[in-house]
C-alpha atoms as a PDB file:
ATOM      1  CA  UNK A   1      11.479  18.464   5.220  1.00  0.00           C
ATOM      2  CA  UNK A   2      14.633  16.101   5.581  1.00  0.00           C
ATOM      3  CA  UNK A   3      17.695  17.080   4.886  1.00  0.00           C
ATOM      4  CA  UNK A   4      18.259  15.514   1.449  1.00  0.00           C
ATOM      5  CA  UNK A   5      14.710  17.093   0.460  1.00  0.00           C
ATOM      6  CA  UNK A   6      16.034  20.450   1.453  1.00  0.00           C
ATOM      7  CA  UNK A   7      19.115  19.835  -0.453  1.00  0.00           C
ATOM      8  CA  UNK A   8      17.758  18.900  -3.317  1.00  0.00           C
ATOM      9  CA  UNK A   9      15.075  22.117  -2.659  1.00  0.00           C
ATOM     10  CA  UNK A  10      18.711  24.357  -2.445  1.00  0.00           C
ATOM     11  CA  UNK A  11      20.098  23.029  -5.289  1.00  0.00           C
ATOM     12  CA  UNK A  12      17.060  23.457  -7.658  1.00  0.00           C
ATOM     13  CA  UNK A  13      16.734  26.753  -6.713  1.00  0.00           C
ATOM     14  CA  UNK A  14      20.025  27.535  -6.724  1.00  0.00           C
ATOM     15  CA  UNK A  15      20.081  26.522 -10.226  1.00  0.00           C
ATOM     16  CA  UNK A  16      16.850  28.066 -11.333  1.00  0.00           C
ATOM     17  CA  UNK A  17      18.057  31.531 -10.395  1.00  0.00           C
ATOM     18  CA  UNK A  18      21.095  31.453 -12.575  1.00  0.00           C
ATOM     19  CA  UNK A  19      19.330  29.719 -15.778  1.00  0.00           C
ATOM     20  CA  UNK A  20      15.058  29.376 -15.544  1.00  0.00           C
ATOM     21  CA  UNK A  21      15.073  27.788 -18.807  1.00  0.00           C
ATOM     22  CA  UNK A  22      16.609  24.796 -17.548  1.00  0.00           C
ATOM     23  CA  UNK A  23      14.361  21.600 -18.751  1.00  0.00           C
ATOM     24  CA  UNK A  24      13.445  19.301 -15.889  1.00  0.00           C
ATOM     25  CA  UNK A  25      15.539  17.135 -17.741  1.00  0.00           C
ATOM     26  CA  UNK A  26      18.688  19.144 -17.324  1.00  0.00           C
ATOM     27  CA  UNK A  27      18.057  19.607 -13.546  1.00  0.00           C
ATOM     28  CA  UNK A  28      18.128  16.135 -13.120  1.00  0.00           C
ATOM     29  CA  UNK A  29      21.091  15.494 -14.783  1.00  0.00           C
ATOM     30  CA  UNK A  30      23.079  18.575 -13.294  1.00  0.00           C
ATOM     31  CA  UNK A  31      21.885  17.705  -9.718  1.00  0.00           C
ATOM     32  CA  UNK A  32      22.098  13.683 -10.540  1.00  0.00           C
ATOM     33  CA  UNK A  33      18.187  12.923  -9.035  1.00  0.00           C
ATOM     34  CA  UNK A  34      15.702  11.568 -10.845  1.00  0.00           C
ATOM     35  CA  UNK A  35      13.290  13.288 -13.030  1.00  0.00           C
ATOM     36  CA  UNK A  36      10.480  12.245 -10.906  1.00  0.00           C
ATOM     37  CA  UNK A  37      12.302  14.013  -7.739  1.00  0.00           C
ATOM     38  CA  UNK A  38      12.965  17.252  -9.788  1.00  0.00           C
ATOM     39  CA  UNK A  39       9.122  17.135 -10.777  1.00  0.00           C
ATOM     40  CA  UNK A  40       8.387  16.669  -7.576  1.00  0.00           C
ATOM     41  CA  UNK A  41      10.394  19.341  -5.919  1.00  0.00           C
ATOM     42  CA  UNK A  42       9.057  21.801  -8.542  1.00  0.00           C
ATOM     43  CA  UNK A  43       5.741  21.206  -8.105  1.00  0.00           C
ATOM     44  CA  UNK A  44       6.479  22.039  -4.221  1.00  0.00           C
ATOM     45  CA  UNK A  45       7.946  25.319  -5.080  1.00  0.00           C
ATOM     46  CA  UNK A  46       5.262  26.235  -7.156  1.00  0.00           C
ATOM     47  CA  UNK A  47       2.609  25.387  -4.822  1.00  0.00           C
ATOM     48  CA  UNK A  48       4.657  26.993  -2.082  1.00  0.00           C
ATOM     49  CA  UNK A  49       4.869  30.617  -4.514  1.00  0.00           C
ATOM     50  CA  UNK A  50       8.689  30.596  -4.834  1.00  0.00           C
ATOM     51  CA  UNK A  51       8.546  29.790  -7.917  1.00  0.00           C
ATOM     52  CA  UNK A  52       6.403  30.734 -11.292  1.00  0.00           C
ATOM     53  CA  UNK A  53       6.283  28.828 -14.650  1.00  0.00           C
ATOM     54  CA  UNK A  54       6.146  30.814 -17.714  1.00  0.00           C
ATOM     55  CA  UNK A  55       6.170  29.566 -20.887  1.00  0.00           C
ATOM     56  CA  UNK A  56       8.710  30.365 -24.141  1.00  0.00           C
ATOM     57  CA  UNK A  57       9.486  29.103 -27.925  1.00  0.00           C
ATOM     58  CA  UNK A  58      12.557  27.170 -27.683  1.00  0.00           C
ATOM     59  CA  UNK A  59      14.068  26.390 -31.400  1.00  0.00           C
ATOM     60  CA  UNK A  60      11.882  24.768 -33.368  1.00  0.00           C
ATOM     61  CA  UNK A  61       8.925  26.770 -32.301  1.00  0.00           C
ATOM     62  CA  UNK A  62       8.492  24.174 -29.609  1.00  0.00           C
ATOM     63  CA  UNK A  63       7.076  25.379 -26.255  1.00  0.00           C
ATOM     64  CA  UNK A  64       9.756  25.093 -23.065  1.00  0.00           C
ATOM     65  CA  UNK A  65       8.866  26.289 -19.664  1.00  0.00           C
ATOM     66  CA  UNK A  66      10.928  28.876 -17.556  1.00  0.00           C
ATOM     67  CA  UNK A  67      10.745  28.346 -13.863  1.00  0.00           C
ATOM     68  CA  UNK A  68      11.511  31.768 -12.287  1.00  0.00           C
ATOM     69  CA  UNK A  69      12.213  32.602  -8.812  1.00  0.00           C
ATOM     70  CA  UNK A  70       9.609  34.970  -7.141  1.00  0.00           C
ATOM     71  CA  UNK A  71      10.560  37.354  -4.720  1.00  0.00           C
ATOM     72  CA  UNK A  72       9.267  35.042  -1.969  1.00  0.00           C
ATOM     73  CA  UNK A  73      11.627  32.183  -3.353  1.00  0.00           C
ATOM     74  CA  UNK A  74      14.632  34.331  -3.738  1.00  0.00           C
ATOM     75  CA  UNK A  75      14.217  34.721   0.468  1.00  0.00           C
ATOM     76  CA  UNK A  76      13.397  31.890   1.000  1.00  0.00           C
ATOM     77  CA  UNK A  77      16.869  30.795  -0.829  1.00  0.00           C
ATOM     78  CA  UNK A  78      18.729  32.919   0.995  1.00  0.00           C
ATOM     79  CA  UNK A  79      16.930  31.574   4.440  1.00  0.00           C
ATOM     80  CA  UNK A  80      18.295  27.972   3.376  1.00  0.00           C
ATOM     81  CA  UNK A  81      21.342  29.323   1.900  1.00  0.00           C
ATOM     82  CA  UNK A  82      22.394  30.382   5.462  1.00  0.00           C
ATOM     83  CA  UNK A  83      20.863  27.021   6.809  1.00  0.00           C
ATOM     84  CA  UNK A  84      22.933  24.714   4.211  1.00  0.00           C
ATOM     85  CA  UNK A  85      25.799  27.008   5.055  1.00  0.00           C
ATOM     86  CA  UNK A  86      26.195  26.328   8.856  1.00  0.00           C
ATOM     87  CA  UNK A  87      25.397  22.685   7.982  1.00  0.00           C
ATOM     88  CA  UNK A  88      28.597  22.722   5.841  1.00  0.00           C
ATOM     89  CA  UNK A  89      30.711  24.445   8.548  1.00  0.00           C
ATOM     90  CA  UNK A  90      29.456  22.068  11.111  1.00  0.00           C
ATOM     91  CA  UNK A  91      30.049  18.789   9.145  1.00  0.00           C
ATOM     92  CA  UNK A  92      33.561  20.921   8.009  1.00  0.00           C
ATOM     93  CA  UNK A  93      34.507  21.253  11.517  1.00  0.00           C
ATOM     94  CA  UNK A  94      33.689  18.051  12.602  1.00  0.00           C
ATOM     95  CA  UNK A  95      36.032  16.791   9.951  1.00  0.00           C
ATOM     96  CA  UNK A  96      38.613  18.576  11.025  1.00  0.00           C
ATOM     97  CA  UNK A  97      38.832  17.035  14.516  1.00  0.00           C
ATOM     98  CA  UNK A  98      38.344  13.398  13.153  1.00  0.00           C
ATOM     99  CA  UNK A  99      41.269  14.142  10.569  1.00  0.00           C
ATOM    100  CA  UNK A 100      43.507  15.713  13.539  1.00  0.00           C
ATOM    101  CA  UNK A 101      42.746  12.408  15.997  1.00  0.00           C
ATOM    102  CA  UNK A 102      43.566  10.214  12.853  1.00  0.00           C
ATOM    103  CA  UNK A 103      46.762  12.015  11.895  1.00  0.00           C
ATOM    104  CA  UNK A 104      47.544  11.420  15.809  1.00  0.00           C
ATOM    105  CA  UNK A 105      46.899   7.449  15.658  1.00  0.00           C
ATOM    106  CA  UNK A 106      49.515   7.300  12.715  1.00  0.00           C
ATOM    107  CA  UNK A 107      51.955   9.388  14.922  1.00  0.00           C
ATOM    108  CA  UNK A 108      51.598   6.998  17.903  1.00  0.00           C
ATOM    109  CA  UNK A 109      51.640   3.968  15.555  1.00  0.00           C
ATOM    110  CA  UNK A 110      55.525   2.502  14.571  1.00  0.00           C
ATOM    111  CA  UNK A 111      55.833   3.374  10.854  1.00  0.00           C
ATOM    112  CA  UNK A 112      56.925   0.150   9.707  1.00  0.00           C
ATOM    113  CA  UNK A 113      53.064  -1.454  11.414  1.00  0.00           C
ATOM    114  CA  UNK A 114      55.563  -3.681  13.526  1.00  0.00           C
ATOM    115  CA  UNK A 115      53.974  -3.976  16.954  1.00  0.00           C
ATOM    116  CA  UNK A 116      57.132  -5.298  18.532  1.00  0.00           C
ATOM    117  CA  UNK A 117      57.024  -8.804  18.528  1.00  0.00           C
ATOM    118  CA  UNK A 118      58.517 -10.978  16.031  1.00  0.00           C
ATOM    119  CA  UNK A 119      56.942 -14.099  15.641  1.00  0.00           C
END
């Protein structure tokens, strides 16, 4: 899986274990995909087992679908919680060191930009 599929995996989950009667609709707007994608990535999970659909009446007596985690998703989110975590530290860090050697180009560079000759 790349790593924007996994993201996107993450994220749905992520979101899914804190509300399951989030539409498809609302997933796509929260995470800022398409609605094809978030179909997409739910069909995966369910395939997979990490995630069930169950059904509910919504207002209006209309049918809604609840997409819970199963016990095999909520490891699995933990497995790429740790994974998207050292990602994050990794892309943090290297950061870091490109913010420290750019904060040491503007200490070796004049402050007025004037490179010494004048014209």
């Amino acid at each position: 899986m790349t790593q924007s599929g996994e993201n996107i995996r993450f994220r749905v989950m992520r979101l899914l274990q804190d509300n399951p009667k989030m539409s498809q609709r609302q997933l796509s707007q929260e995470l800022g995909v398409s609605l094809g994608a978030v179909n997409y990535c739910l069909r995966a999970l369910v395939d997979k087992g990490e995630v069930k659909i169950r059904n509910f009446r919504a207002a209006g007596n209309k049918m809604r679908y609840a997409y819970i985690l199963t016990p095999r998703g909520v490891a699995q989110k933990a497995a790429i919680t740790r994974h998207f975590l050292a990602r994050k530290i990794a892309e943090y860090e290297a950061l870091k060191a490109e913010i420290a050697a750019l904060e040491q180009d503007i200490q070796a560079t004049p402050a007025d930009g004037a490179t010494g000759d004048r014209g």
